[in-house]
Protein backbone atom coordinates (compact mmCIF):
# COMPACT_ATOMS: atom_id res chain seq x y z
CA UNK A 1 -31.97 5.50 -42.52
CA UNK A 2 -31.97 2.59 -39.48
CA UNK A 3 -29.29 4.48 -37.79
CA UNK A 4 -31.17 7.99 -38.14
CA UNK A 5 -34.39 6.79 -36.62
CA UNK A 6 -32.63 4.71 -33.58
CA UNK A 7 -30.72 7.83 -32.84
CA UNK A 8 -33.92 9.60 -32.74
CA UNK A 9 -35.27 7.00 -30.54
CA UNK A 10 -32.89 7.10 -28.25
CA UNK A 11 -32.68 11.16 -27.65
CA UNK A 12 -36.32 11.12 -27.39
CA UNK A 13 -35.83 8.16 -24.73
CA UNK A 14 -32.76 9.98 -22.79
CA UNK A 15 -34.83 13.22 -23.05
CA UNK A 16 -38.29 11.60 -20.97
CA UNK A 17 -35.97 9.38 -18.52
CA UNK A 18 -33.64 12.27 -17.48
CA UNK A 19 -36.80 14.65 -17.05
CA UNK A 20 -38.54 12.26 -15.36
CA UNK A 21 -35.79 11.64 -13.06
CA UNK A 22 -35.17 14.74 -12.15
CA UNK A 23 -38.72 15.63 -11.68
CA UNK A 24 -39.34 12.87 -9.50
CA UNK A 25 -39.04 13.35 -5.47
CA UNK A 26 -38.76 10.15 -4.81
CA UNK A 27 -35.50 9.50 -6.76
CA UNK A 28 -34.16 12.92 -5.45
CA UNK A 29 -34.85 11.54 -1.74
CA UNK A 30 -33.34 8.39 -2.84
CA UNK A 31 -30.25 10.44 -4.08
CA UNK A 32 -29.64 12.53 -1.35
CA UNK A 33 -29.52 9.88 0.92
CA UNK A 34 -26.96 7.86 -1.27
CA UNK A 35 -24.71 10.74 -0.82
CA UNK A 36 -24.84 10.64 2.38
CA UNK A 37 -24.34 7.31 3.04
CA UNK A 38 -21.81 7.50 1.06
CA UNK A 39 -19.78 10.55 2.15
CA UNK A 40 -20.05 8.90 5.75
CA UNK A 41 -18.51 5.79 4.43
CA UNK A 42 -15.74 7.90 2.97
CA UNK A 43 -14.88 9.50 6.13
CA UNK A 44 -15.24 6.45 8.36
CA UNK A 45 -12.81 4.82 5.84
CA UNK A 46 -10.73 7.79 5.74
CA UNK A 47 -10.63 7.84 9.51
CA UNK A 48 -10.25 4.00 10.12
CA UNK A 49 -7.43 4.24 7.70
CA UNK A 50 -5.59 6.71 9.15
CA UNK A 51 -5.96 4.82 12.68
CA UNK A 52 -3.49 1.69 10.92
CA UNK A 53 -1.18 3.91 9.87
CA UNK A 54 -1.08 5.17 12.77
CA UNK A 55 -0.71 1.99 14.56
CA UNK A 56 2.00 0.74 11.97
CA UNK A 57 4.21 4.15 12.22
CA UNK A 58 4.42 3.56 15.88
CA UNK A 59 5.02 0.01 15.79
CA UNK A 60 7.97 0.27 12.90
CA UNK A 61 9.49 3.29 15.08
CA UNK A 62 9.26 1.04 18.33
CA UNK A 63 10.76 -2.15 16.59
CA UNK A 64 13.67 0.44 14.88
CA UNK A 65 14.70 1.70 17.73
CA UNK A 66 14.44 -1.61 19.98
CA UNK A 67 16.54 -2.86 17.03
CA UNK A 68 19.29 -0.73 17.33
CA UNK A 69 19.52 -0.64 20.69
CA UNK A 70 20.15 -4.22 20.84
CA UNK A 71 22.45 -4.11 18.22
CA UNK A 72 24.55 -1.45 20.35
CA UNK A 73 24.21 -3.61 23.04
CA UNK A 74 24.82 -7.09 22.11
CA UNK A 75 28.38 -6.45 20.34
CA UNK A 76 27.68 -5.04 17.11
CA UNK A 77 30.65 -2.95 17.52
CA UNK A 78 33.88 -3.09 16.45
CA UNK A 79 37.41 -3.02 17.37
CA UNK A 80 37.68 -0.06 20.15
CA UNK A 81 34.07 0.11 21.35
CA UNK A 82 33.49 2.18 17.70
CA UNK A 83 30.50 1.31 15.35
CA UNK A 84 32.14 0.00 12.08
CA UNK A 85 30.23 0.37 8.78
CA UNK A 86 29.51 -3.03 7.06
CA UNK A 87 32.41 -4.28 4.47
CA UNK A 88 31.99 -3.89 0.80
CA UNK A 89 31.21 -7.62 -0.50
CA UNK A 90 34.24 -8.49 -3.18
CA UNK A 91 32.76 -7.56 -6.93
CA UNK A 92 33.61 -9.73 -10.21
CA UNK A 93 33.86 -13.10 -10.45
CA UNK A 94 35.84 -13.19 -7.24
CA UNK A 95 32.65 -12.18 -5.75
CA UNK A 96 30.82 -14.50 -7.63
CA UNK A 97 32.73 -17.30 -6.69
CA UNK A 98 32.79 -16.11 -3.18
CA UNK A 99 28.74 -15.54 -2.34
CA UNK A 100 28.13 -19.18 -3.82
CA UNK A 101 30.65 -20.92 -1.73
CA UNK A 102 28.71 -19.18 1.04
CA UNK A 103 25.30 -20.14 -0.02
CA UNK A 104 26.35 -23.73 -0.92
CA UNK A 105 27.93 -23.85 2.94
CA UNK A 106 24.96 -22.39 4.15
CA UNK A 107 22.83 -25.08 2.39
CA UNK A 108 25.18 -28.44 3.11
CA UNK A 109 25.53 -27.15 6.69
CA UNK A 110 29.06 -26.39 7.01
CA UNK A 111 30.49 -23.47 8.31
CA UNK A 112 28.82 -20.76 9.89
């Protein structure tokens, strides 16, 4: 019976709040201009947004091409003037063995 009369309560409640709401200019003034505030901060964001990608796409194009241009410059090449595709690193343990003789070279200082 507690549960029937608060559900009564609260239609009755919803009911007078939503009508009065709606019936009331002031909250439909205040409404309208939340919209539009904030469909203009959409589009500003929108806009602002697009601007750094923008600003990124022609910064990653400028750095990839200034890139490779060195690179074809400065000896990248191989044998013959010709561009040779990077080797295959060895697979297996062999390979294993291999990349962590590198890395503990790298780290002790010896070598390359």
């Amino acid at each position: 019976m507690n549960q029937f009369i608060q559900r009564i309560a609260n239609h009755i409640a919803n009911e007078i709040f939503i009508k009065g709401l709606a019936n009331s200019k002031t909250f439909q003034k205040f409404a309208v201009h939340t919209d539009r505030h904030l469909n203009k901060i959409k589009k500003e964001g929108v806009e602002t947004l697009n601007t750094h990608i923008d600003e990124i796409h022609k910064q990653a194009t400028k750095a990839a091409f200034s890139t490779s241009a060195k690179e074809s410059s400065s000896g990248a090449t191989g044998s013959g003037g010709k561009v040779m595709p990077p080797t295959k690193p060895l697979e297996g343990v062999a390979g294993f063995f291999s990349a962590l003789g590198k890395v503990i070279r790298r780290d002790l200082g010896m070598g390359k």
